[in-house]
C-alpha atoms as a PDB file:
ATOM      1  CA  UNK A   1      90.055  21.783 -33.728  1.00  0.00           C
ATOM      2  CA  UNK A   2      91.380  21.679 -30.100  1.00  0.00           C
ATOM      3  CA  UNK A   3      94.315  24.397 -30.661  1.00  0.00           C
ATOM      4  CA  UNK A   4      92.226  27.502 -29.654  1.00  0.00           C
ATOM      5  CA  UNK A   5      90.807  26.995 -26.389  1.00  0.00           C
ATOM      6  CA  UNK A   6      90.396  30.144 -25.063  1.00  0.00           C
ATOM      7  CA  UNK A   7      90.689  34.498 -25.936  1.00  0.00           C
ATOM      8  CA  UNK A   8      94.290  33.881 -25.014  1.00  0.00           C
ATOM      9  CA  UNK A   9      95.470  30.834 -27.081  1.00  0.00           C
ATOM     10  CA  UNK A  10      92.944  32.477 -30.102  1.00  0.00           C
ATOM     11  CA  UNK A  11      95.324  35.767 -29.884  1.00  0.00           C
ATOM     12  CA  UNK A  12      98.232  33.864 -29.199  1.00  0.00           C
ATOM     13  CA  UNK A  13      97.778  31.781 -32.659  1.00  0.00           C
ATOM     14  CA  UNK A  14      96.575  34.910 -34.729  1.00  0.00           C
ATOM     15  CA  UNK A  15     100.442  36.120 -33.685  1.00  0.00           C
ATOM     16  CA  UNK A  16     101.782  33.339 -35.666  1.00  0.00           C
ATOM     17  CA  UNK A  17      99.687  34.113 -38.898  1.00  0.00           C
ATOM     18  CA  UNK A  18     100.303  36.393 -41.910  1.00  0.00           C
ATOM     19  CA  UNK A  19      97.966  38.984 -40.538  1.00  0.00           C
ATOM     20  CA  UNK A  20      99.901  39.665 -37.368  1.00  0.00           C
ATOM     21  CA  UNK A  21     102.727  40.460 -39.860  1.00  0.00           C
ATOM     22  CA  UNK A  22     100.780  42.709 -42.228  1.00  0.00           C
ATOM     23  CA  UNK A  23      99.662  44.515 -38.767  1.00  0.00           C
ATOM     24  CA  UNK A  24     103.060  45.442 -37.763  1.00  0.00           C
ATOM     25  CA  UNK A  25     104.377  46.270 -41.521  1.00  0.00           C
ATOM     26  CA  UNK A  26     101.354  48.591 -42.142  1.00  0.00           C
ATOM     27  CA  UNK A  27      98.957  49.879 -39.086  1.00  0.00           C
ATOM     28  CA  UNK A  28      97.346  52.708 -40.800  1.00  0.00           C
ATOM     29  CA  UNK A  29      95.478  49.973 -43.164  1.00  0.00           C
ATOM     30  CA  UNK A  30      94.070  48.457 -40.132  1.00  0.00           C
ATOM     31  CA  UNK A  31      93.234  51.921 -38.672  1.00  0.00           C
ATOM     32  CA  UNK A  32      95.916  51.466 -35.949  1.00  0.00           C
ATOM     33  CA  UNK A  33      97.278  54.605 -35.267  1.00  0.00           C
ATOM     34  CA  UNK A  34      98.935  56.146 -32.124  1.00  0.00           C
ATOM     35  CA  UNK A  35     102.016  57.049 -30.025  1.00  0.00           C
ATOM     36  CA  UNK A  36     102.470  52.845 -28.819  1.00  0.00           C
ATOM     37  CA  UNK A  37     101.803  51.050 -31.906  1.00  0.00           C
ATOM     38  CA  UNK A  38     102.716  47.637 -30.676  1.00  0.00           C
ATOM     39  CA  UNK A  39      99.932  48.160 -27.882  1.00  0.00           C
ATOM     40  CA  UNK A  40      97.459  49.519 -30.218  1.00  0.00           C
ATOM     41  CA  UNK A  41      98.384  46.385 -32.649  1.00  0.00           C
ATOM     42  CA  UNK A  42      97.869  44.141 -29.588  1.00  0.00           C
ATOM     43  CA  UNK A  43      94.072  45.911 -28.488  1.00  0.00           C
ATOM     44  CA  UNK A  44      93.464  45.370 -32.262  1.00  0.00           C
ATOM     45  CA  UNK A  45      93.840  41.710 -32.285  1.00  0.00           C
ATOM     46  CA  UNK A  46      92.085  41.593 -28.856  1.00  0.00           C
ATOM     47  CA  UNK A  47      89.083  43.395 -30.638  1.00  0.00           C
ATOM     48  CA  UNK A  48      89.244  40.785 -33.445  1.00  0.00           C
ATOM     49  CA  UNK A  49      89.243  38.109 -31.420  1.00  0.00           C
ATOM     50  CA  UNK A  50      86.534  39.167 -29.138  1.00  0.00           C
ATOM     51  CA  UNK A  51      84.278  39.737 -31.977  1.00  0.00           C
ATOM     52  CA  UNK A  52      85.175  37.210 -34.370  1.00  0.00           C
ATOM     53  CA  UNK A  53      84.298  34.252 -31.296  1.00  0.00           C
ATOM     54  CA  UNK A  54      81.321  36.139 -30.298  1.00  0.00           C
ATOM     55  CA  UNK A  55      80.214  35.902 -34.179  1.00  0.00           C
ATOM     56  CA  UNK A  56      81.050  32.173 -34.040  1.00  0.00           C
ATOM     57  CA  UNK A  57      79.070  31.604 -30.654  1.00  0.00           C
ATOM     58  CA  UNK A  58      76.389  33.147 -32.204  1.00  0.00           C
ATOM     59  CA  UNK A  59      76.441  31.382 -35.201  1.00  0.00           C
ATOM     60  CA  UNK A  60      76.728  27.982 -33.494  1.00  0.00           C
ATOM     61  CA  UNK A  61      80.343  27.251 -34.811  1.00  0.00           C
ATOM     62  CA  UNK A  62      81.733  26.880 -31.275  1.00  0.00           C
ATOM     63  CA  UNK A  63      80.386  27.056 -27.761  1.00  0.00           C
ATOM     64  CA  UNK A  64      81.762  27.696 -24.393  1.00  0.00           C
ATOM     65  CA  UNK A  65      82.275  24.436 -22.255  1.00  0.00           C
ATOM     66  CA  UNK A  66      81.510  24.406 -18.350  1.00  0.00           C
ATOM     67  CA  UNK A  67      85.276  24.786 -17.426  1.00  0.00           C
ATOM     68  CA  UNK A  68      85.122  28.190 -19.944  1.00  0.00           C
ATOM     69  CA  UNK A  69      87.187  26.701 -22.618  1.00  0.00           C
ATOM     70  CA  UNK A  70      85.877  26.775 -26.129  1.00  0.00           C
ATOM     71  CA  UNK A  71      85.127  23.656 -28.226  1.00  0.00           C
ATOM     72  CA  UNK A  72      83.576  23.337 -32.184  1.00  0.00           C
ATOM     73  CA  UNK A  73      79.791  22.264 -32.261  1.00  0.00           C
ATOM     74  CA  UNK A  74      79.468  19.156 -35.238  1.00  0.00           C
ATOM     75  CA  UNK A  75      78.589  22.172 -37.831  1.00  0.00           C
ATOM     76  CA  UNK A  76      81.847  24.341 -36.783  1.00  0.00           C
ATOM     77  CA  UNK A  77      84.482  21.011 -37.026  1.00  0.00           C
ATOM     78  CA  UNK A  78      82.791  20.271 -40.010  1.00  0.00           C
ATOM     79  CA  UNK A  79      83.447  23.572 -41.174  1.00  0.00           C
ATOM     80  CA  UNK A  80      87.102  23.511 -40.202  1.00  0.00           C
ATOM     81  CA  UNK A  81      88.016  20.425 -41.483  1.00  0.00           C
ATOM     82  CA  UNK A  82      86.547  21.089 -45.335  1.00  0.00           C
ATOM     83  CA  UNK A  83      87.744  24.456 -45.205  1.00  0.00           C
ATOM     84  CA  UNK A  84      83.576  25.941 -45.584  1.00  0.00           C
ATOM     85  CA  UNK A  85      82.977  29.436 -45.322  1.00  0.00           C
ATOM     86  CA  UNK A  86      81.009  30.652 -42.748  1.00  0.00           C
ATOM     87  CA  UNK A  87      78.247  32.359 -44.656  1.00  0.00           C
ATOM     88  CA  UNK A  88      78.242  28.983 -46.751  1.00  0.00           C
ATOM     89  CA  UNK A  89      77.551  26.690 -43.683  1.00  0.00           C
ATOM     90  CA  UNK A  90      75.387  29.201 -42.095  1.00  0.00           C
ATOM     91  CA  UNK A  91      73.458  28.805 -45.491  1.00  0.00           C
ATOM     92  CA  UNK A  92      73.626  25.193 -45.565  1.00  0.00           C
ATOM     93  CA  UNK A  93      72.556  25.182 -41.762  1.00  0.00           C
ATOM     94  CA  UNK A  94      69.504  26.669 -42.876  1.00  0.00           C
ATOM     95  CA  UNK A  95      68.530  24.508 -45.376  1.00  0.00           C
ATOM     96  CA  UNK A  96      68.178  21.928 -42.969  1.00  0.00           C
ATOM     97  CA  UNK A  97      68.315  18.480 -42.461  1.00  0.00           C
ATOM     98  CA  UNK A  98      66.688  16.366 -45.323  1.00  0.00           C
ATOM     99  CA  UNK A  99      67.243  18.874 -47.837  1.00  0.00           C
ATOM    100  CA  UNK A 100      67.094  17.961 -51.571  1.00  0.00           C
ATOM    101  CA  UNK A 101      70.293  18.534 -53.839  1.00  0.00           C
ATOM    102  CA  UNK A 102      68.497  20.605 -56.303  1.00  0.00           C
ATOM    103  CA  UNK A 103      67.639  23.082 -53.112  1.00  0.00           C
ATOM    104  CA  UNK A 104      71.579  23.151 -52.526  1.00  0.00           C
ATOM    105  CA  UNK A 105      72.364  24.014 -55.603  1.00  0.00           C
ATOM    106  CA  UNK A 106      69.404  26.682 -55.990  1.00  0.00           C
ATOM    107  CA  UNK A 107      70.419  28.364 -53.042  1.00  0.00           C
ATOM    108  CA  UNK A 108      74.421  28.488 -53.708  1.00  0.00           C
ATOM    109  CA  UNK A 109      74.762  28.750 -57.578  1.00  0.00           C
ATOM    110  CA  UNK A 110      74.751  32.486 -58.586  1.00  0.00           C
ATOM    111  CA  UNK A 111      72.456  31.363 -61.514  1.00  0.00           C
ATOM    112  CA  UNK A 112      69.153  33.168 -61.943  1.00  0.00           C
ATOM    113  CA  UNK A 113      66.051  30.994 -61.770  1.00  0.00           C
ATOM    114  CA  UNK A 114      65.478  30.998 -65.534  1.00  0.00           C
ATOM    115  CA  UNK A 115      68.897  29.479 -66.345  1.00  0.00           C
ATOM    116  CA  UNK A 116      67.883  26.889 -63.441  1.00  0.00           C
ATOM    117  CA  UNK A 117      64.550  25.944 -65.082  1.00  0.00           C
ATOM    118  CA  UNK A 118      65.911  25.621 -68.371  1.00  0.00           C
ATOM    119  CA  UNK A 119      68.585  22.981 -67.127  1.00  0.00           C
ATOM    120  CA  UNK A 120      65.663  21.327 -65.157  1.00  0.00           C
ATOM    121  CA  UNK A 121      63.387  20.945 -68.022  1.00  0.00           C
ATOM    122  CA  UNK A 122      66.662  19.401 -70.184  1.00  0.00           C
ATOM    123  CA  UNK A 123      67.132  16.843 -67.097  1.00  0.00           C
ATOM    124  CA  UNK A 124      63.811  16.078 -67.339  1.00  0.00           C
ATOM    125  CA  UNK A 125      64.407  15.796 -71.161  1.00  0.00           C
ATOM    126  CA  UNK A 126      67.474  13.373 -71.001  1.00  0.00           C
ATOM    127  CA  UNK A 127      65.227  10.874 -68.396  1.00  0.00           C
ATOM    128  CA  UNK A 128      62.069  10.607 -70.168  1.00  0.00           C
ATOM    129  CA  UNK A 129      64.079   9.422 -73.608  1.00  0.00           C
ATOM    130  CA  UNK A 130      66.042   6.675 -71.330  1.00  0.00           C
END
């Protein structure tokens, strides 16, 4: 939320994570092979980054400001801040707005439908005997 701004500070922080670590202790398992394996690391990163913001532009996550730096749409800094997956809030995205809590949990509990009608019909149980 405000400390990647651009390709370059979104390369520059992935150097100060775990992964950039685990790139330089094993390259093979990131298919980095090659006679300059710091500059392969480094076009590897590059490649992650390029994709990973195009994914997130795509995905409405983040957008790209008129002076070219990037910023979080409402959706992406809400993301961020409650630590969401994407695929979650690109599923909760498409629920849209005014969605009921029993289409939330439908769509995000790995329940089958039976086991979901059978807990309905006990809610609706437990309220008609109160």
């Amino acid at each position: 939320m405000g400390t990647i701004t651009d390709m370059s500070s979104a390369k520059l922080w992935l150097k100060s994570t775990f992964l950039w670590v685990r790139m330089k202790q094993n390259p093979p398992h990131y298919k980095i092979q090659g006679q300059t394996i710091v500059m392969d690391i480094e076009q590897k990163l590059e490649e992650i980054c390029e994709k990973d913001v195009t994914h997130l532009q795509e995905t409405g996550m983040i957008y790209q400001n008129q002076e070219g730096r990037l910023k979080c749409t409402p959706a992406g800094a809400a993301m961020a801040t409650y630590y969401i997956k994407l695929e979650t809030m690109k599923g909760l995205l498409a629920l849209g707005p005014g969605s009921k809590t029993a289409d939330i949990v439908i769509t995000f509990t790995p329940w089958s439908t039976s086991k979901l009608a059978a807990l309905s019909n006990i809610g609706n149980l437990a309220t008609s005997y109160f």
